[in-house]
ModelCIF file with pLDDT and N, C-alpha, C, O atoms, coordinates in Angstrom:
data_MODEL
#
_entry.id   MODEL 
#
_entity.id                         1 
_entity.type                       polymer 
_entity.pdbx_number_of_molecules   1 
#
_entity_poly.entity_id                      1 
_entity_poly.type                           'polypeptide(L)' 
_entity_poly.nstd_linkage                   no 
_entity_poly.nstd_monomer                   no 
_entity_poly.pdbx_seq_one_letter_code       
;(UNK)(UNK)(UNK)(UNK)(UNK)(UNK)(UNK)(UNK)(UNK)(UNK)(UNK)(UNK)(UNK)(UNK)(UNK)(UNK)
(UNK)(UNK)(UNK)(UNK)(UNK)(UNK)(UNK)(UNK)(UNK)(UNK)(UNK)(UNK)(UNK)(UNK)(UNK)(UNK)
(UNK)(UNK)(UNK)(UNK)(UNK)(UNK)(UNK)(UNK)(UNK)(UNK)(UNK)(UNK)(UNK)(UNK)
;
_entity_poly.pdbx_seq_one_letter_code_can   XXXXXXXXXXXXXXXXXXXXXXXXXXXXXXXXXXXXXXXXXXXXXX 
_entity_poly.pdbx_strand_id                 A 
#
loop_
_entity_poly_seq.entity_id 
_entity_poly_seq.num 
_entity_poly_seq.mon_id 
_entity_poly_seq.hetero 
1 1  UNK n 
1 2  UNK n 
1 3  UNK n 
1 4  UNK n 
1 5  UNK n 
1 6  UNK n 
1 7  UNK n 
1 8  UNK n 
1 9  UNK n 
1 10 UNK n 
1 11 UNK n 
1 12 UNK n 
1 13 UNK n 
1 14 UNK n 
1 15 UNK n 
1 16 UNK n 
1 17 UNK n 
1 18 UNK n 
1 19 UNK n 
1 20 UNK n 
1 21 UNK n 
1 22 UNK n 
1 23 UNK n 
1 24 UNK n 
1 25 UNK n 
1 26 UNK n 
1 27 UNK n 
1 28 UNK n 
1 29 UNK n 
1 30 UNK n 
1 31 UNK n 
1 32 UNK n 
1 33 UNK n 
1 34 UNK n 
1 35 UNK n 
1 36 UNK n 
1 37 UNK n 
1 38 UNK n 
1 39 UNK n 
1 40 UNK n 
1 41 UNK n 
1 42 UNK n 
1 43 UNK n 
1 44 UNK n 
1 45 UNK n 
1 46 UNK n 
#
_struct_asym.id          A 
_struct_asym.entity_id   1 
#
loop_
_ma_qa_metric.id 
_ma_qa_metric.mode 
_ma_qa_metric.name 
_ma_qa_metric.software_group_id 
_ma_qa_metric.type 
1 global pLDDT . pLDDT 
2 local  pLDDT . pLDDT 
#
_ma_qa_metric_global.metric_id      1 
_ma_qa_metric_global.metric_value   76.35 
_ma_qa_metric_global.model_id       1 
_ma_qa_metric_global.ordinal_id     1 
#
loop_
_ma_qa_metric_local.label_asym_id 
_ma_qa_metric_local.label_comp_id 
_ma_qa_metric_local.label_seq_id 
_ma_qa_metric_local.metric_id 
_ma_qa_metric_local.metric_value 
_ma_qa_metric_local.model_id 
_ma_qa_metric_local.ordinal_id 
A UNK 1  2 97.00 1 1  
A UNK 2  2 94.00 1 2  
A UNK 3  2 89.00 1 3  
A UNK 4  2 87.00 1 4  
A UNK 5  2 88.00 1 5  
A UNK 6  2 87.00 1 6  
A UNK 7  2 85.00 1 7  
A UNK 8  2 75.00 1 8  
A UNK 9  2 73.00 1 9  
A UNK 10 2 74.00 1 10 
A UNK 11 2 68.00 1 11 
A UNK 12 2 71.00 1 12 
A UNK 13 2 67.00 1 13 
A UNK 14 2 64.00 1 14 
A UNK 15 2 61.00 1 15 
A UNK 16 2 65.00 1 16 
A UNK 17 2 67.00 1 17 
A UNK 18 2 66.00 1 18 
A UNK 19 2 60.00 1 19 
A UNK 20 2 60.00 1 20 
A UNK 21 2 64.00 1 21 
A UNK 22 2 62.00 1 22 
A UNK 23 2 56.00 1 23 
A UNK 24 2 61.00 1 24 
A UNK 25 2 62.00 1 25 
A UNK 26 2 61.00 1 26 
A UNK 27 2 60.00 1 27 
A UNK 28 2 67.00 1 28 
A UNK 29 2 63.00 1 29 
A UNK 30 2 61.00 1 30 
A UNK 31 2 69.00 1 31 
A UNK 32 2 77.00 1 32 
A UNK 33 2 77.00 1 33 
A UNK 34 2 83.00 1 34 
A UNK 35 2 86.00 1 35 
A UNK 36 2 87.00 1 36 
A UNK 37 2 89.00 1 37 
A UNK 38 2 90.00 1 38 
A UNK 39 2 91.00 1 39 
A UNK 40 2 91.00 1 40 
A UNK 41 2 92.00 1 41 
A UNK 42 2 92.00 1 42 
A UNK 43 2 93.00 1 43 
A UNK 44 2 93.00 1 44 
A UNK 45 2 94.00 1 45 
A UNK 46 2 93.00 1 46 
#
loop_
_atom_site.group_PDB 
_atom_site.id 
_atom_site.type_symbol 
_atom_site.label_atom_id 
_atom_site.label_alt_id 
_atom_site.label_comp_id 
_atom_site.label_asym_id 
_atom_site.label_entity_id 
_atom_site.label_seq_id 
_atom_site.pdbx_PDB_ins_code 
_atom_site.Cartn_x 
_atom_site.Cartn_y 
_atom_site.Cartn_z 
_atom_site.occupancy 
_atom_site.B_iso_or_equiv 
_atom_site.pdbx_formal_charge 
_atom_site.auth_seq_id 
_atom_site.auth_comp_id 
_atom_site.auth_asym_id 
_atom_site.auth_atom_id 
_atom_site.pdbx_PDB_model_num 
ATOM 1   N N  . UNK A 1 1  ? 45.467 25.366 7.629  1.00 97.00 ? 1  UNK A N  1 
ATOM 2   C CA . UNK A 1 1  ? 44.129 25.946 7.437  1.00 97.00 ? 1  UNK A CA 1 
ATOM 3   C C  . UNK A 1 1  ? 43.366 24.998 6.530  1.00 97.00 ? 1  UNK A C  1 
ATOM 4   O O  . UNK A 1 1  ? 43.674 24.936 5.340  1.00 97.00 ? 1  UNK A O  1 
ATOM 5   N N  . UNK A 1 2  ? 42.435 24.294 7.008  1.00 94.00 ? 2  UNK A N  1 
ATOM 6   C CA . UNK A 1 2  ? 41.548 23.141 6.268  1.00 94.00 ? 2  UNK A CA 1 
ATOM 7   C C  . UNK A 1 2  ? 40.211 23.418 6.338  1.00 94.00 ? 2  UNK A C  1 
ATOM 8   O O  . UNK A 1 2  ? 39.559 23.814 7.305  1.00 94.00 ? 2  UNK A O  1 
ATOM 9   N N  . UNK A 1 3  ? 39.798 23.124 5.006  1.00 89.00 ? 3  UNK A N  1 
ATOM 10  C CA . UNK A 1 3  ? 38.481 23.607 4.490  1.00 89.00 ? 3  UNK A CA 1 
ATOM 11  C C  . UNK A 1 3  ? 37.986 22.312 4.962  1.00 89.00 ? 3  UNK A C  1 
ATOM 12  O O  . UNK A 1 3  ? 37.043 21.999 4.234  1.00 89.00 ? 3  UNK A O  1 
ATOM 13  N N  . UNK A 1 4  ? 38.222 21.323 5.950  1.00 87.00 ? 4  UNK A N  1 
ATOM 14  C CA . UNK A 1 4  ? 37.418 20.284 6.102  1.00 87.00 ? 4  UNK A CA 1 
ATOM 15  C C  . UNK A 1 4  ? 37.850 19.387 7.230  1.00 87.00 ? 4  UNK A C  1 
ATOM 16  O O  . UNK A 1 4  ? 38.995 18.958 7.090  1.00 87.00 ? 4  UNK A O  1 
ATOM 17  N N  . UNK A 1 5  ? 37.137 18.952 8.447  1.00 88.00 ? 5  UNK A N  1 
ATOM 18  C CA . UNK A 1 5  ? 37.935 18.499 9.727  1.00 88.00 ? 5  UNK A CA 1 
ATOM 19  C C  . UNK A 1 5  ? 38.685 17.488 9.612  1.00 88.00 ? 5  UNK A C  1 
ATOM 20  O O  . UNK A 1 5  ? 38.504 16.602 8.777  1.00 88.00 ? 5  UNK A O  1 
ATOM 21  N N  . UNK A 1 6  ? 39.807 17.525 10.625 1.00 87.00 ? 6  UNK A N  1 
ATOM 22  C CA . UNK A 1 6  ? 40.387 16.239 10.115 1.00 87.00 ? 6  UNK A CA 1 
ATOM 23  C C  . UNK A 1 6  ? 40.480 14.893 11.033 1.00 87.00 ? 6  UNK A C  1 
ATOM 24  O O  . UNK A 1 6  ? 41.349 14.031 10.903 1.00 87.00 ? 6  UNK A O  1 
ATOM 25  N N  . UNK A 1 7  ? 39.275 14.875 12.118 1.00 85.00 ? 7  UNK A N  1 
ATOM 26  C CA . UNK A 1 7  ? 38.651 13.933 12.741 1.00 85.00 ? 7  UNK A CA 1 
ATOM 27  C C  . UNK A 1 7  ? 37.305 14.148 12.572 1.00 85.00 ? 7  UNK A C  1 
ATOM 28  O O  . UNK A 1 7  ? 36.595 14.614 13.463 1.00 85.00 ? 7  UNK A O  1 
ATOM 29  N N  . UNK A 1 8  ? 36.915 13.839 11.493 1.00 75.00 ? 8  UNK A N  1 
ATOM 30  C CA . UNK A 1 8  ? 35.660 13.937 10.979 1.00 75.00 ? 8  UNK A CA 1 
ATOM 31  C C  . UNK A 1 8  ? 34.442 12.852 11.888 1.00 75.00 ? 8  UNK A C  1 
ATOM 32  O O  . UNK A 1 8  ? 34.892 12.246 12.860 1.00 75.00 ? 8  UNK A O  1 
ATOM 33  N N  . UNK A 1 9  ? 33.336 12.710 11.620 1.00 73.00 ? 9  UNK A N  1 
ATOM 34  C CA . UNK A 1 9  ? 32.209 11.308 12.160 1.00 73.00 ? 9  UNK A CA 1 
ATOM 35  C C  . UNK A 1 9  ? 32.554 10.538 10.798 1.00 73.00 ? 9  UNK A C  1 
ATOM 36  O O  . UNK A 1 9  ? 32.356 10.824 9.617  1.00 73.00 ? 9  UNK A O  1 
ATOM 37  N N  . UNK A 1 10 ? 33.331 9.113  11.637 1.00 74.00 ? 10 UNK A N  1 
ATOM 38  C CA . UNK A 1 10 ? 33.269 8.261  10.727 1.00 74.00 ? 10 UNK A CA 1 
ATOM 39  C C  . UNK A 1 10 ? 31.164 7.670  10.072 1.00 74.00 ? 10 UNK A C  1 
ATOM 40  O O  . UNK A 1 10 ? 30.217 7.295  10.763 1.00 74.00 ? 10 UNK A O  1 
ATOM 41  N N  . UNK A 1 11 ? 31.239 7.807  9.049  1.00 68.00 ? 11 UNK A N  1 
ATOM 42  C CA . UNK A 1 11 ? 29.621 7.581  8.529  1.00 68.00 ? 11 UNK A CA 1 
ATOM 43  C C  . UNK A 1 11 ? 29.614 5.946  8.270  1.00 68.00 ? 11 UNK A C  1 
ATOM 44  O O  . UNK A 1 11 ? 30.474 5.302  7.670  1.00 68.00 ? 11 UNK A O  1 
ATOM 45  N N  . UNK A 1 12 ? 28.382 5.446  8.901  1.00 71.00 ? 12 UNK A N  1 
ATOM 46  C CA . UNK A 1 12 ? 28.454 4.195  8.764  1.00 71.00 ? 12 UNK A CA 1 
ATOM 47  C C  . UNK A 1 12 ? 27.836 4.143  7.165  1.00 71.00 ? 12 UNK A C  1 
ATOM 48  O O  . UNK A 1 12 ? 27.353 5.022  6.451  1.00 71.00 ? 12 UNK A O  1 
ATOM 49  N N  . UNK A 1 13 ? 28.150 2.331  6.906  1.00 67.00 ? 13 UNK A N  1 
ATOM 50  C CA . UNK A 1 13 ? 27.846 1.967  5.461  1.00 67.00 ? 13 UNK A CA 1 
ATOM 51  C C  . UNK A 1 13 ? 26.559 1.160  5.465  1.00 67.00 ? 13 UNK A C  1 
ATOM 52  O O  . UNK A 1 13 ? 26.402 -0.023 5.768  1.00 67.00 ? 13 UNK A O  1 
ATOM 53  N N  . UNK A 1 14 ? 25.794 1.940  5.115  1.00 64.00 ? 14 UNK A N  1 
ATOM 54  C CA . UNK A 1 14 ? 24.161 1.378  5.073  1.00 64.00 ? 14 UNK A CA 1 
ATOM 55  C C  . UNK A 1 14 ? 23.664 1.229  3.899  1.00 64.00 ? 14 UNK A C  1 
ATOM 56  O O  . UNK A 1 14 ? 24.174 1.779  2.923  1.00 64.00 ? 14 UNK A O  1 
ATOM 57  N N  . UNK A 1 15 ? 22.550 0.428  3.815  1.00 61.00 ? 15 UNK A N  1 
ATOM 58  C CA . UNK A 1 15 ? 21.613 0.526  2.545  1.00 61.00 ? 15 UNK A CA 1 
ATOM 59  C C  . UNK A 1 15 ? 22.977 0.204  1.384  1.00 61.00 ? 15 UNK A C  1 
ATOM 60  O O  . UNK A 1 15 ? 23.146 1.053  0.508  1.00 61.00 ? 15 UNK A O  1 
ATOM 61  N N  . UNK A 1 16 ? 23.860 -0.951 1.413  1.00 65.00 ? 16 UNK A N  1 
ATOM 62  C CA . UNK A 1 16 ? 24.588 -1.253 0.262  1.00 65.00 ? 16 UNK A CA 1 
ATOM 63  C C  . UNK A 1 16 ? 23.794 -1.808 -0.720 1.00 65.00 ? 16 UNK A C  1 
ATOM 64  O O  . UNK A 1 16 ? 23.203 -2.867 -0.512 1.00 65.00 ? 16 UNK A O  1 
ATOM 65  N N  . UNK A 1 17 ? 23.693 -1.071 -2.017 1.00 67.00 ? 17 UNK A N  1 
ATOM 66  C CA . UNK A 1 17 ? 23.013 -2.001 -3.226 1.00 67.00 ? 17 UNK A CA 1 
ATOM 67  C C  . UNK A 1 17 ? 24.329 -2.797 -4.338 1.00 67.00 ? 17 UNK A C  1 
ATOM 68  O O  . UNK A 1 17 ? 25.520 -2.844 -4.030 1.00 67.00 ? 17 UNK A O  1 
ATOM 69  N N  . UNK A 1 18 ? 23.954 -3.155 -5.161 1.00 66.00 ? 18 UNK A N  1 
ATOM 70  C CA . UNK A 1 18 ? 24.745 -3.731 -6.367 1.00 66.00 ? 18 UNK A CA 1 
ATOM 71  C C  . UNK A 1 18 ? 25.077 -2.868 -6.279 1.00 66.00 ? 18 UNK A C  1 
ATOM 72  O O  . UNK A 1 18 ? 25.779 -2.658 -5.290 1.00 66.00 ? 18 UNK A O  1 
ATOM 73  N N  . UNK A 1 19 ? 24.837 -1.802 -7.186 1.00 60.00 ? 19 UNK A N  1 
ATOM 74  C CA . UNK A 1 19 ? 26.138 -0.768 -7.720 1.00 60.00 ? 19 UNK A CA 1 
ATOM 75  C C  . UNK A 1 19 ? 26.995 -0.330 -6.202 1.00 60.00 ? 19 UNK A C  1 
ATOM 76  O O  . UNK A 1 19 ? 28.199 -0.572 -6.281 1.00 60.00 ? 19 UNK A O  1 
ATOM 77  N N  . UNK A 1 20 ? 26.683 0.085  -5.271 1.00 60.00 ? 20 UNK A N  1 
ATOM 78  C CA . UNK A 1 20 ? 27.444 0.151  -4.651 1.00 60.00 ? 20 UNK A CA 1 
ATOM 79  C C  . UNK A 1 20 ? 28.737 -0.803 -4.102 1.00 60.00 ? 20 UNK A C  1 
ATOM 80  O O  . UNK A 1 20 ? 29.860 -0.618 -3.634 1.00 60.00 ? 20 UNK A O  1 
ATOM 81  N N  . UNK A 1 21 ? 27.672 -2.180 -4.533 1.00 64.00 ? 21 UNK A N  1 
ATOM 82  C CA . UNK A 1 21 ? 29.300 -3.174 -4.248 1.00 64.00 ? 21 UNK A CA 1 
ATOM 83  C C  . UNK A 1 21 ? 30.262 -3.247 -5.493 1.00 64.00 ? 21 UNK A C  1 
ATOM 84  O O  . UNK A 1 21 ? 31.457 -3.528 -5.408 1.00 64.00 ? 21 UNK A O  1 
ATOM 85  N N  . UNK A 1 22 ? 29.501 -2.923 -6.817 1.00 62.00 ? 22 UNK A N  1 
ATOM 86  C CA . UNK A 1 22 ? 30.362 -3.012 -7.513 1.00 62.00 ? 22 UNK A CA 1 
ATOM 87  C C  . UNK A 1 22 ? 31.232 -1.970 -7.405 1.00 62.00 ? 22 UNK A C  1 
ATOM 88  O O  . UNK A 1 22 ? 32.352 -2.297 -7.797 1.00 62.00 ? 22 UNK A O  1 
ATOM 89  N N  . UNK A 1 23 ? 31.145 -0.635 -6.957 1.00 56.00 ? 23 UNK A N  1 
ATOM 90  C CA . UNK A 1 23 ? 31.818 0.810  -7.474 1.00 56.00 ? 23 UNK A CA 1 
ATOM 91  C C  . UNK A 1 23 ? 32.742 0.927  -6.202 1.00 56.00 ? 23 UNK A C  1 
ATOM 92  O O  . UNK A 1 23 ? 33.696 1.703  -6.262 1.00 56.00 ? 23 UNK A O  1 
ATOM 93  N N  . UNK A 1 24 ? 32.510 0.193  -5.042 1.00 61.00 ? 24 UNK A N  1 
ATOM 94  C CA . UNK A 1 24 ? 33.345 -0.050 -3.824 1.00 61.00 ? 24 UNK A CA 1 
ATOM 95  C C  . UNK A 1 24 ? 35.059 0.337  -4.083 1.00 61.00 ? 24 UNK A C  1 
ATOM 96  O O  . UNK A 1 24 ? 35.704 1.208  -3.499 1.00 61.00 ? 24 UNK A O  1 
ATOM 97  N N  . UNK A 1 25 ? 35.443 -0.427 -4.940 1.00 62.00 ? 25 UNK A N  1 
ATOM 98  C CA . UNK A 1 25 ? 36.704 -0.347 -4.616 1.00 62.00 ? 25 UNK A CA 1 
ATOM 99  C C  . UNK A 1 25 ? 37.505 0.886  -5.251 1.00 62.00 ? 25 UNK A C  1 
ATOM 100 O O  . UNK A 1 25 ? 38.707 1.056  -5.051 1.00 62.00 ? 25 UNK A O  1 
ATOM 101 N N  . UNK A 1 26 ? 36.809 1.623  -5.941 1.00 61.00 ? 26 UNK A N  1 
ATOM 102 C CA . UNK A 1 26 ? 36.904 3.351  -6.814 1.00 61.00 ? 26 UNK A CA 1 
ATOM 103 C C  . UNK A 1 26 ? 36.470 3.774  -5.584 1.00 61.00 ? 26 UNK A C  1 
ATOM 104 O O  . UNK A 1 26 ? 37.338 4.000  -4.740 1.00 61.00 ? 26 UNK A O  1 
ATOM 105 N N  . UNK A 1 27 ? 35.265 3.937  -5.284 1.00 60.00 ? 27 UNK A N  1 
ATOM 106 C CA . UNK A 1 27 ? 34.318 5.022  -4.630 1.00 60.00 ? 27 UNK A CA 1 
ATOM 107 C C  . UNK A 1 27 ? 35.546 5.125  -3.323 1.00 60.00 ? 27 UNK A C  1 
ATOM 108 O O  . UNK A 1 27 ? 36.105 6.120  -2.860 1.00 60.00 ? 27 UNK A O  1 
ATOM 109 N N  . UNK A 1 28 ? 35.698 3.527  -2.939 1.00 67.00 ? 28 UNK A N  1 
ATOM 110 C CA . UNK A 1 28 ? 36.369 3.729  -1.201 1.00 67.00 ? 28 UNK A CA 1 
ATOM 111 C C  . UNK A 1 28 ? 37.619 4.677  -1.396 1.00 67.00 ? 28 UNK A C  1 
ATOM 112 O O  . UNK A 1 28 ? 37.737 5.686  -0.700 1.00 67.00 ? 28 UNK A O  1 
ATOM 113 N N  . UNK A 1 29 ? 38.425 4.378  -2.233 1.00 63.00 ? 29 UNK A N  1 
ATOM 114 C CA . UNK A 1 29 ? 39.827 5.449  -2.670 1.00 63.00 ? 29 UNK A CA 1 
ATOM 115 C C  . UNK A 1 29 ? 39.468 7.053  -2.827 1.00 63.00 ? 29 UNK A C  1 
ATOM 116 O O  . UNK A 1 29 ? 40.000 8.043  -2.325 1.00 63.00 ? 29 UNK A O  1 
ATOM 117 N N  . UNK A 1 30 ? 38.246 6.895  -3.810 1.00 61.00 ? 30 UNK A N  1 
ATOM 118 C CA . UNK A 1 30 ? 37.953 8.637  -3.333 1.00 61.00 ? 30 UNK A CA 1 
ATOM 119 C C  . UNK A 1 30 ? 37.367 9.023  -2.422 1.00 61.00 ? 30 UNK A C  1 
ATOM 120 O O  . UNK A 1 30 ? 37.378 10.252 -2.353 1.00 61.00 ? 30 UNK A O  1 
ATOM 121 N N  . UNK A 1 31 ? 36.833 8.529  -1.649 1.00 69.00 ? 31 UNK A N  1 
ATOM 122 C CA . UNK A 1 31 ? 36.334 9.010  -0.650 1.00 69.00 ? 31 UNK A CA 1 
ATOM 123 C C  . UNK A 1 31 ? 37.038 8.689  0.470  1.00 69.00 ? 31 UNK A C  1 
ATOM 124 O O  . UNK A 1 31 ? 36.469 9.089  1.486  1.00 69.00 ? 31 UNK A O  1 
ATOM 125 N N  . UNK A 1 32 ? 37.845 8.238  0.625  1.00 77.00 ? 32 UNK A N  1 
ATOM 126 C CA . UNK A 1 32 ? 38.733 8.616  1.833  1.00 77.00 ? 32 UNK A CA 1 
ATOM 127 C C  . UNK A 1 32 ? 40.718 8.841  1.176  1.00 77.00 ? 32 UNK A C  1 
ATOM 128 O O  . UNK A 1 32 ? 41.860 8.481  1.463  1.00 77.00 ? 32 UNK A O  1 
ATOM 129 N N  . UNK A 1 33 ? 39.822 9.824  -0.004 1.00 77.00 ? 33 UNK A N  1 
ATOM 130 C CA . UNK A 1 33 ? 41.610 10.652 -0.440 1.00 77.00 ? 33 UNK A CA 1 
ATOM 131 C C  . UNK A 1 33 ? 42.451 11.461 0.223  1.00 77.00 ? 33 UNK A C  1 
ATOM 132 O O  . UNK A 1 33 ? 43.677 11.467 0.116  1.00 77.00 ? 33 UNK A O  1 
ATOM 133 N N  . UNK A 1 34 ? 41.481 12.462 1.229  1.00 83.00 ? 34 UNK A N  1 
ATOM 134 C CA . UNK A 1 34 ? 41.725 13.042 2.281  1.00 83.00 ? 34 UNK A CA 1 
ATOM 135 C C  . UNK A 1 34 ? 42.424 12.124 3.593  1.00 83.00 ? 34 UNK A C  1 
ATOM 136 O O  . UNK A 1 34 ? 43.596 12.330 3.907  1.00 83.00 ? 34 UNK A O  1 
ATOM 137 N N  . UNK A 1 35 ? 41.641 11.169 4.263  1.00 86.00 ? 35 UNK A N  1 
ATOM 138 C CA . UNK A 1 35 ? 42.401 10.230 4.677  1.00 86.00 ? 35 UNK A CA 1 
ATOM 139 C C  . UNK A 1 35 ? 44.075 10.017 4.516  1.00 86.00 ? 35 UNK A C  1 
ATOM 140 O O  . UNK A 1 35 ? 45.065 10.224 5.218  1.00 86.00 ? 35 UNK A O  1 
ATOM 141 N N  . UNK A 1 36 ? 43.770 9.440  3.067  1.00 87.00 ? 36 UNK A N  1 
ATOM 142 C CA . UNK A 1 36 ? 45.160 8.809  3.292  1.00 87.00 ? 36 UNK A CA 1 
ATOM 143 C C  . UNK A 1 36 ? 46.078 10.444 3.074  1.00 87.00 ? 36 UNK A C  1 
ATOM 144 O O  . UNK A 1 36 ? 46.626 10.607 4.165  1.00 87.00 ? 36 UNK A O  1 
ATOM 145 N N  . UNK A 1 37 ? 46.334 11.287 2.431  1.00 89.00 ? 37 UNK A N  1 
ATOM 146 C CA . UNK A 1 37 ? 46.865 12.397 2.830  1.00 89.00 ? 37 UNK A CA 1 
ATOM 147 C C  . UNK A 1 37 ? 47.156 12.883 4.054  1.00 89.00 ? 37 UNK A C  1 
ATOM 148 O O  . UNK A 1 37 ? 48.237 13.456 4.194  1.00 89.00 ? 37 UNK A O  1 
ATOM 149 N N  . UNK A 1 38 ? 46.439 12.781 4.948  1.00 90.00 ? 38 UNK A N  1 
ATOM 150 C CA . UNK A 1 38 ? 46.492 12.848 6.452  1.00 90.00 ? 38 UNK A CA 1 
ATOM 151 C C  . UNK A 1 38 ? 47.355 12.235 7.181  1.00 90.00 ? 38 UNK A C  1 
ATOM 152 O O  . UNK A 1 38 ? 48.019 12.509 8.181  1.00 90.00 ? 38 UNK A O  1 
ATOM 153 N N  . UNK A 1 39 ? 47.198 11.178 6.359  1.00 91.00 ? 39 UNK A N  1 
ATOM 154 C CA . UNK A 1 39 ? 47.891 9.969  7.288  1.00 91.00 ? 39 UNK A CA 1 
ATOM 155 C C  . UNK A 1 39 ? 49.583 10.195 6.933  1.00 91.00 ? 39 UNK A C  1 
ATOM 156 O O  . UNK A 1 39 ? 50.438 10.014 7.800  1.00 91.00 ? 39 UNK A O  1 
ATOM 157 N N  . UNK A 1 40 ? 49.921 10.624 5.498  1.00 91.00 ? 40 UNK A N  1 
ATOM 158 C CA . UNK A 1 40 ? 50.934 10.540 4.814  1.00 91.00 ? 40 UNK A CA 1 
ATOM 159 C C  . UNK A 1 40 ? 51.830 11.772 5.300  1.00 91.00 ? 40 UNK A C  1 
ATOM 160 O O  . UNK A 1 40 ? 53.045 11.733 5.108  1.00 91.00 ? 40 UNK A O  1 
ATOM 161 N N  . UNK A 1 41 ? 51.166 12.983 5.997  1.00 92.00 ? 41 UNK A N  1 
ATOM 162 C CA . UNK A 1 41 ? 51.456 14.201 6.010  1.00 92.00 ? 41 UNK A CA 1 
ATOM 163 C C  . UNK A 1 41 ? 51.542 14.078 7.312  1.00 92.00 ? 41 UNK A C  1 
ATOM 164 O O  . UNK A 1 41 ? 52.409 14.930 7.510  1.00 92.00 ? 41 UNK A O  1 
ATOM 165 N N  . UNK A 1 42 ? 51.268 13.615 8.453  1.00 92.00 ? 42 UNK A N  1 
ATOM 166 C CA . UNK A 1 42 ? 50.922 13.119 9.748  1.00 92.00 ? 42 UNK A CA 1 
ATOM 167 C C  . UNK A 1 42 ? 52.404 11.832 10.217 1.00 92.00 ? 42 UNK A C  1 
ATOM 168 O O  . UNK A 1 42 ? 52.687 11.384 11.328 1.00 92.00 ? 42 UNK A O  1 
ATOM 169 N N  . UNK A 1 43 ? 53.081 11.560 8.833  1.00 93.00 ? 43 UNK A N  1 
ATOM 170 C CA . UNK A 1 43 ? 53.897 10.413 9.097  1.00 93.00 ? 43 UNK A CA 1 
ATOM 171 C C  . UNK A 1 43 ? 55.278 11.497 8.639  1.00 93.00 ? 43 UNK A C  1 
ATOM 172 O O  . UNK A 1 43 ? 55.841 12.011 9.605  1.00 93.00 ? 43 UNK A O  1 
ATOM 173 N N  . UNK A 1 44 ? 55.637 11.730 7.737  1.00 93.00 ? 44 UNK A N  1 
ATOM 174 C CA . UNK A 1 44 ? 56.101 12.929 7.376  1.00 93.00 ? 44 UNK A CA 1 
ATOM 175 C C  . UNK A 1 44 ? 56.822 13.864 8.605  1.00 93.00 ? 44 UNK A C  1 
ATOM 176 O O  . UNK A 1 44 ? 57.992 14.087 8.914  1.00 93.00 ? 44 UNK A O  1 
ATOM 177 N N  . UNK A 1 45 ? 55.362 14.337 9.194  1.00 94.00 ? 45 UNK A N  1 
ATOM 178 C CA . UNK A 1 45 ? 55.877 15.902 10.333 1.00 94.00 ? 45 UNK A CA 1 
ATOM 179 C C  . UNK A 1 45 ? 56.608 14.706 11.919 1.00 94.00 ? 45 UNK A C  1 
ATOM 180 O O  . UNK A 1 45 ? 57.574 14.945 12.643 1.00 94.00 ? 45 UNK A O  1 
ATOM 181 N N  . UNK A 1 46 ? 55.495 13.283 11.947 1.00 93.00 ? 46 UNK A N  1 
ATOM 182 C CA . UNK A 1 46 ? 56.305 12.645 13.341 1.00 93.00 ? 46 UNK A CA 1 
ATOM 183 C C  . UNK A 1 46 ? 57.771 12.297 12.881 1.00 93.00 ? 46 UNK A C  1 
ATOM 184 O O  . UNK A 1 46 ? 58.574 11.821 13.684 1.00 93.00 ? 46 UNK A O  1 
#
């Protein structure tokens, strides 16, 4: 039971500014935390 899909629309990466390139390599880990859980829980049950 998931409060959130788990083939979501991948969102493209637009409008990158500085801070966004700098905060890239934090931001990308939280925002696809779900991801890698998926993937981990998905490797797990095969």
């Amino acid at each position: 039971i998931r409060d959130s899909p788990k083939l979501g629309a991948i969102a493209p990466k637009v409008g990158q500014t500085i801070i966004d390139d700098m905060t890239q390599p934090i931001s990308s880990v939280y925002n696809n935390f779900e991801n890698f859980q998926d993937i981990n829980s998905d490797m797990f049950i095969n």
